[in-house]
Protein backbone atom coordinates (compact mmCIF):
# COMPACT_ATOMS: atom_id res chain seq x y z
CA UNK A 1 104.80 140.62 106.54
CA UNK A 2 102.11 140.80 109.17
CA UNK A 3 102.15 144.48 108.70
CA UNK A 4 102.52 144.68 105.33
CA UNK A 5 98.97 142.56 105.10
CA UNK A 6 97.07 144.87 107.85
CA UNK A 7 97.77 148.44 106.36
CA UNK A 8 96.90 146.73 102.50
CA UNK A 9 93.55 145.39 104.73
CA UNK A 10 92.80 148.78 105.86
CA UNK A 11 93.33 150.52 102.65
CA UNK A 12 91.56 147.93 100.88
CA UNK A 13 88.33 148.73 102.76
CA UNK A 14 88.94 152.20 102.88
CA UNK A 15 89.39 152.74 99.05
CA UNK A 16 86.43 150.20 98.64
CA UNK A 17 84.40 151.89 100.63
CA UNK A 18 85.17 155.52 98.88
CA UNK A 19 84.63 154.38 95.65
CA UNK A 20 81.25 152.61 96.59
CA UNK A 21 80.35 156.22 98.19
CA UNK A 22 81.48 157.79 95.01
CA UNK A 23 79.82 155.50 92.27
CA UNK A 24 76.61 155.13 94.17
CA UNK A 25 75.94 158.35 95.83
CA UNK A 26 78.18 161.05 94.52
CA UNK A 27 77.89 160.49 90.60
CA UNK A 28 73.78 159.80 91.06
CA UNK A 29 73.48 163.40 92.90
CA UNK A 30 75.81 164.79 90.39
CA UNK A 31 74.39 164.19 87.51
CA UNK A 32 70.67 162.72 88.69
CA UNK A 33 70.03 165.91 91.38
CA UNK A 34 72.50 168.23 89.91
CA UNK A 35 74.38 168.28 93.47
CA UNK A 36 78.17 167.94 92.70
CA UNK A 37 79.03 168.27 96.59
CA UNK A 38 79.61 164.53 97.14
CA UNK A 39 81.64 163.67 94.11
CA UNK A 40 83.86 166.76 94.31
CA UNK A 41 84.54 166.39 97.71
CA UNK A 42 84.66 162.21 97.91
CA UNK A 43 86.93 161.99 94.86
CA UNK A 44 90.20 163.89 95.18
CA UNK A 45 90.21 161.75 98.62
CA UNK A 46 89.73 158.88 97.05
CA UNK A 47 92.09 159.56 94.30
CA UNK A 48 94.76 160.84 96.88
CA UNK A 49 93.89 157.22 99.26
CA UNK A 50 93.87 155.25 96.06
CA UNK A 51 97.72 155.69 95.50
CA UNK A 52 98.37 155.14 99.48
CA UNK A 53 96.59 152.13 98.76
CA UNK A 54 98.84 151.32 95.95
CA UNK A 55 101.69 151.58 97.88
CA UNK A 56 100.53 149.36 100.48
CA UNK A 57 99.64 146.79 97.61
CA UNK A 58 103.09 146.99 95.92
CA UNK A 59 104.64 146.48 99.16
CA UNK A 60 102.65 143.75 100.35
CA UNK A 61 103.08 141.66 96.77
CA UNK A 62 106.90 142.30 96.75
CA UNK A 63 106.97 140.73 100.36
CA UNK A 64 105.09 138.10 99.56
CA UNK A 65 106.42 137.31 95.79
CA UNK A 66 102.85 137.94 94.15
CA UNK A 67 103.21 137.32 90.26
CA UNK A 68 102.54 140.05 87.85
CA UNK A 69 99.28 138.83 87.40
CA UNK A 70 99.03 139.06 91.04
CA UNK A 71 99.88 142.93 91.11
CA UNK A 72 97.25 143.57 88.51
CA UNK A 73 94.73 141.69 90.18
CA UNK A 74 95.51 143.99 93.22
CA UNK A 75 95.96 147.21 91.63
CA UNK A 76 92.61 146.64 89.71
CA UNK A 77 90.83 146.27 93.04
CA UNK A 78 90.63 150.30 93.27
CA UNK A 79 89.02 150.92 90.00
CA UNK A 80 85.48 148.52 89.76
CA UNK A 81 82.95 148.69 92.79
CA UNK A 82 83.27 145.67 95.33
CA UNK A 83 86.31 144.09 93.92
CA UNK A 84 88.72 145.88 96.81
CA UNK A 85 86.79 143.58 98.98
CA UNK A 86 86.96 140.25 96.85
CA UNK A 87 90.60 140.55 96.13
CA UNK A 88 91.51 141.55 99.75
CA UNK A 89 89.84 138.76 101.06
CA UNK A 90 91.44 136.36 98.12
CA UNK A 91 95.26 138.17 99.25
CA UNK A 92 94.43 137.94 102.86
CA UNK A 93 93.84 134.20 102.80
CA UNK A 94 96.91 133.78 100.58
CA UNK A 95 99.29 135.95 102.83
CA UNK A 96 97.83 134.33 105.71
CA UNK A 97 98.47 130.93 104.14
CA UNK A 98 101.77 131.95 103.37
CA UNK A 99 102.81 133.33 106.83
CA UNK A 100 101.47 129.98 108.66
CA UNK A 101 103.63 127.56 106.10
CA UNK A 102 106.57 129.95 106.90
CA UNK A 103 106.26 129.55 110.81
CA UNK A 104 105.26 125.38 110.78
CA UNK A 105 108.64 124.61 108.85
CA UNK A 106 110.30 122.11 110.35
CA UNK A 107 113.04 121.97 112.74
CA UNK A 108 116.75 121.77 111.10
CA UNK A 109 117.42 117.90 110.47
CA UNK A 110 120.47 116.25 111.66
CA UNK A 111 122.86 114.90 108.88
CA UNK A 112 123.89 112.13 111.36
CA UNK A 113 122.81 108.66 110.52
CA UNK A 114 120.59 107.45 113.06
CA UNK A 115 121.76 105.01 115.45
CA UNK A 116 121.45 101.28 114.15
């Protein structure tokens, strides 16, 4: 699951950081300076790194048994400015949480009566 949660990490931040690039510089030029350069260049990428990061979001919630809600949360990260970074951080802490319980489980117990 450890590499499930480091490729969702790095799209995260790379979608986040697209759409931050495309919201607050490409759409301004476009329609502010008339200079459609940015956006038409910055958003077929980030359309085309937006469903990468989809699939490494779907992956990562069916490994780690996210709830509907869960998936939602994640697959609304891509669409509002800053939110790929507050969910990531909000998964990452849960995966990570996760993945520590998983390796501190206790050792198999004996089903022998202990010696009176």
């Amino acid at each position: 699951m450890n590499a499930a949660l480091t490729r969702y990490k790095v799209m995260a931040y790379i979608v986040g950081v697209g759409l931050l690039i495309l919201v607050f510089i490409g759409v301004p030029l476009q329609y502010g300076a008339g200079l459609p350069q940015v956006a038409e260049i910055v958003g077929p990428i980030h359309g085309f790194l937006y469903i990468v990061y989809l699939l490494a979001a779907l992956d990562l919630a069916r490994r780690a048994r996210f709830t509907l809600l869960q998936m939602i949360a994640m697959v609304a990260a891509g669409f509002l400015p800053f939110l790929a970074f507050i969910v990531e951080r909000k998964v990452a802490k849960r995966v990570e949480t996760q993945m520590e319980a998983a390796t501190n489980l206790p050792a198999t117990t004996s089903t022998t009566a202990p010696d009176a």
